[in-house]
Protein backbone atom coordinates (compact mmCIF):
# COMPACT_ATOMS: atom_id res chain seq x y z
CA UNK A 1 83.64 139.58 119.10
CA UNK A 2 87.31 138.06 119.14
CA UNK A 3 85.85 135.96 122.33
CA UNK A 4 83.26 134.41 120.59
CA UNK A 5 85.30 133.31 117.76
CA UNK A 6 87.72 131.80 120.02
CA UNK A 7 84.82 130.23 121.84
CA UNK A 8 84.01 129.06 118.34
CA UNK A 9 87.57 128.07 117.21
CA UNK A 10 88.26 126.07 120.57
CA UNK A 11 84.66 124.12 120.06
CA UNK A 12 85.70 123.02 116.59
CA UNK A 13 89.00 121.92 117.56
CA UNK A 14 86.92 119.61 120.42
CA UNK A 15 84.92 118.42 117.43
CA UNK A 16 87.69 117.49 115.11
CA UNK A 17 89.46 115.65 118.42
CA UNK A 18 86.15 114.28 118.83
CA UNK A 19 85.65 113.02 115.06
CA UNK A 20 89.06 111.62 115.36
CA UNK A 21 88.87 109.50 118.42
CA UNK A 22 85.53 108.36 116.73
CA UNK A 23 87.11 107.60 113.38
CA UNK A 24 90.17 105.89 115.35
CA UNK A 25 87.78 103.50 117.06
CA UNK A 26 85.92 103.00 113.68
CA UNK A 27 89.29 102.06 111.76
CA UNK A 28 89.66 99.55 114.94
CA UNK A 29 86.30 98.25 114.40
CA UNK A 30 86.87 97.70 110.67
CA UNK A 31 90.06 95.92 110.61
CA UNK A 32 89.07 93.42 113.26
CA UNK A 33 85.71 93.01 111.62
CA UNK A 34 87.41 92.24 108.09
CA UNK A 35 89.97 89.80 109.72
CA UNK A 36 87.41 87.88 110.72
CA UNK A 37 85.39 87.96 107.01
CA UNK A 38 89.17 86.73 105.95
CA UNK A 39 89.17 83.51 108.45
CA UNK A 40 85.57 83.15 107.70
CA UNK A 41 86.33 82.95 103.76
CA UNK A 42 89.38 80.87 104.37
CA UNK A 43 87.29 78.26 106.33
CA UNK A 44 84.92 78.07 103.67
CA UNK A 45 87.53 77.68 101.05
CA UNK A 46 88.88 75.04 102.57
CA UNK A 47 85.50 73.35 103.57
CA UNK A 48 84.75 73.44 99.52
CA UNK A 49 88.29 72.88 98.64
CA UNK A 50 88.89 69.48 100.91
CA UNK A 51 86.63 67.08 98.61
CA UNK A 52 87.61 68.62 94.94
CA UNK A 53 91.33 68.13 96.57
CA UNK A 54 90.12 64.53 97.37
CA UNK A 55 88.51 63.84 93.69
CA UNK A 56 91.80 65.29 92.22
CA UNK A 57 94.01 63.04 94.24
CA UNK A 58 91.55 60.30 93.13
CA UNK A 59 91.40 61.02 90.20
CA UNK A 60 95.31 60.89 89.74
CA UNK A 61 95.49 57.36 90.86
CA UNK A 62 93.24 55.92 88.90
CA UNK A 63 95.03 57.90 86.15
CA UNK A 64 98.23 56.39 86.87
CA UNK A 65 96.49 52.86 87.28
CA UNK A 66 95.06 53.05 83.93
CA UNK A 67 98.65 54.15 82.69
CA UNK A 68 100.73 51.09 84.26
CA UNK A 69 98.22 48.83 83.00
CA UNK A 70 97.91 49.77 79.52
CA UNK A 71 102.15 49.60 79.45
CA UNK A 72 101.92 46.14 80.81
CA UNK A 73 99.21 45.06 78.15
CA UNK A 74 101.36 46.47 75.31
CA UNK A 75 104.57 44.78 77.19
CA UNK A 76 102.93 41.32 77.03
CA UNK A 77 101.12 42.02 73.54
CA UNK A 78 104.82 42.34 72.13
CA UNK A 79 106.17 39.44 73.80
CA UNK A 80 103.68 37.59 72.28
């Protein structure tokens, strides 16, 4: 009887080093997969965030034109 439970003991200790080696390659599997959802989201990111970045910058110029020209207007309606 003390055979067969050592039989027994020994097989799940194969099974557990078995599980691990499994679960090691898994975790391996995983990471690598999820670095690459990362670049993946980062490249799309950037692909959406390249023309709002563009229409901001834009945007800022003609802000800043509008803001010179309305101080020269008021500079030449006082000198008038």
């Amino acid at each position: 009887m003390d055979q067969v439970l050592t039989v027994l003991q020994i097989a799940a200790v194969i099974f557990l080093l078995i599980i691990l080696y499994h679960g090691l390659f898994i975790t391996v599997d995983l990471r690598k997969t999820m670095r690459r959802v990362n670049d993946v989201t980062r490249q799309i990111e950037d692909t959406v965030m390249k023309p709002i970045s563009m229409a901001d910058h834009i945007l800022q110029w003609v802000m800043e034109y509008i803001e010179k020209d309305n101080k020269s207007s008021k500079k030449k309606s006082k000198k008038k």
